[in-house]
Every structure is written in structure tokens, then in C-alpha cells.
Protein backbone atom coordinates (compact mmCIF):
# COMPACT_ATOMS: atom_id res chain seq x y z
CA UNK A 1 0.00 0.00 0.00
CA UNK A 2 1.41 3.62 -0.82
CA UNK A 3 0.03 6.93 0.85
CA UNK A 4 0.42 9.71 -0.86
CA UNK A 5 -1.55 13.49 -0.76
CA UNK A 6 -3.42 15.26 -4.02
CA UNK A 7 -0.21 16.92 -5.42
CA UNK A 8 1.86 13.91 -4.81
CA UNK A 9 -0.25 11.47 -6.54
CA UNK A 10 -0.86 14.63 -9.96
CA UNK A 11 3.20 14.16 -9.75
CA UNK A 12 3.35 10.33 -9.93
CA UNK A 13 0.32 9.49 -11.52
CA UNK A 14 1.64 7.35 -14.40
CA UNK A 15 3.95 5.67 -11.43
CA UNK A 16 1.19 5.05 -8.63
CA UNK A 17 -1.64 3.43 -11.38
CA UNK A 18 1.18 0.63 -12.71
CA UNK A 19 1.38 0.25 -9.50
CA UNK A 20 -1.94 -0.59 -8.73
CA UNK A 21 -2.58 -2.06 -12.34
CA UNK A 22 1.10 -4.12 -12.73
CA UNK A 23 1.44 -4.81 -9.00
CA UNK A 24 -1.90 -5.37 -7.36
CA UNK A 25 -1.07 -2.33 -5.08
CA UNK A 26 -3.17 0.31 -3.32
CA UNK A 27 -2.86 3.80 -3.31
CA UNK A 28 -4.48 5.77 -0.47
CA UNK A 29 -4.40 10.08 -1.60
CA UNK A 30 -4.75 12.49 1.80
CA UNK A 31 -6.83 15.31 0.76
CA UNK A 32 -6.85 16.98 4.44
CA UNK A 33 -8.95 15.32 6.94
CA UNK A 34 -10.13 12.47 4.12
CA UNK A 35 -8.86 10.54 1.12
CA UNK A 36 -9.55 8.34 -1.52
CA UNK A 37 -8.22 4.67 -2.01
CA UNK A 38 -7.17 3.87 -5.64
CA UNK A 39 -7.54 0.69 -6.34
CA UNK A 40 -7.55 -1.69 -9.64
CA UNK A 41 -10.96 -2.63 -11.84
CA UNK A 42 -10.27 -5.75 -10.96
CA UNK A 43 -10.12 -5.75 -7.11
CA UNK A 44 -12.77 -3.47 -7.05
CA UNK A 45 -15.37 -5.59 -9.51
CA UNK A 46 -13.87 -8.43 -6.67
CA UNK A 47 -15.30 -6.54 -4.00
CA UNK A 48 -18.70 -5.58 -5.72
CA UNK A 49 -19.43 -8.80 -6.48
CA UNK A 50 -18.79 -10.29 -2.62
CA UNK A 51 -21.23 -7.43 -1.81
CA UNK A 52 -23.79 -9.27 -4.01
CA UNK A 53 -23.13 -12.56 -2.81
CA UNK A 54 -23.38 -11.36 0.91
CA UNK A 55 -26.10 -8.99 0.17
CA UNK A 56 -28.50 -12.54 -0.83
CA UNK A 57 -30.08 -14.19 2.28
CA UNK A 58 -29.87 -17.44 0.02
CA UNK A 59 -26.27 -17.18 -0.78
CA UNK A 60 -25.08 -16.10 2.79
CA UNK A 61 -27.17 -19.08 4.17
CA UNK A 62 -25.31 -21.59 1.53
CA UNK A 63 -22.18 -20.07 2.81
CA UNK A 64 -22.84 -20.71 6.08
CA UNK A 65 -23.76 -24.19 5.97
CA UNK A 66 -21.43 -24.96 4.14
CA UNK A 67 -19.11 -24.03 6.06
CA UNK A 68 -20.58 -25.65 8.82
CA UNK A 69 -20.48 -28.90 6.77
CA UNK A 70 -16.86 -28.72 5.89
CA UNK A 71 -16.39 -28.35 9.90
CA UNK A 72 -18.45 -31.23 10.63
CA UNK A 73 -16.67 -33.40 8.23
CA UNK A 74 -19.46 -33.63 6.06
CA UNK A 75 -17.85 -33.71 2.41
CA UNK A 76 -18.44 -34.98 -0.68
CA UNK A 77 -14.99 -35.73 -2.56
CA UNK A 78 -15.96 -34.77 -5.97
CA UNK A 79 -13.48 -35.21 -9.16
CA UNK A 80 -13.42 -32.18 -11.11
CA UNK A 81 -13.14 -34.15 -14.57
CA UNK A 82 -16.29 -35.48 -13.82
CA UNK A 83 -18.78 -32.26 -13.35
């Protein structure tokens, strides 16, 4: 993670986005009392879509049970090749 302010990161643009793009790096910019995170499409399409999964009663249940299941021992072994 870098931290940088406003004028830093206008310097160093071209610099601070490989980093995030090439390097899977974040990039927090100060502006006074707040900021901004800068962070690649990629990571942040990551983090919308957890948002969906965890914003689904359904999905979080599944989660949670199976999670519970693994636990508990209860597990299918499953080969790959075969789905």
C-alpha cells in the first residue's frame, strides 16, 4: 500500500496506477482530513461482487452451511473431470 496526498499522486500518476494495475497495489491520496483509495478494476469488480453474494439471504445461508459442513466433516470428494 502507498500513501500519498493530491499533489503527490498529480506528480506520480503514471507511477502510482502501474502500480496498482502491474502490481496489485493500493494507493491511499490524503486530501486533508479524508482521502480516496485507488484501487484496480479488478479488485474493485472483486469486491462488488462479494457485496452481491453477501447482500442474498440465500447465498449467505449456503455459505454458512457450508461451512458448517466442511467443519463437521461432512464432504463430498468430488473429481473435477467429472462435473
Amino acid at each position: 500500500m502507498k500513501i500519498t496526498n493530491v499533489s503527490g499522486f498529480r506528480s506520480n500518476m503514471r507511477r502510482y496506477l502501474d502500480a496498482v494495475i502491474f502490481d496489485s497495489d493500493s494507493v491511499i491520496i490524503n486530501r486533508g482530513n479524508t482521502g480516496a483509495v485507488l484501487i484496480s478494476l479488478e479488485e474493485y469488480n472483486s469486491i462488488k461482487g462479494t457485496e452481491a453474494i453477501l447482500a442474498s439471504e440465500k447465498m449467505t445461508h449456503a455459505i454458512k452451511t457450508g461451512l458448517k459442513d466442511i467443519a463437521q466433516g461432512e464432504v463430498e470428494e468430488v473429481d473435477i473431470d467429472e462435473l
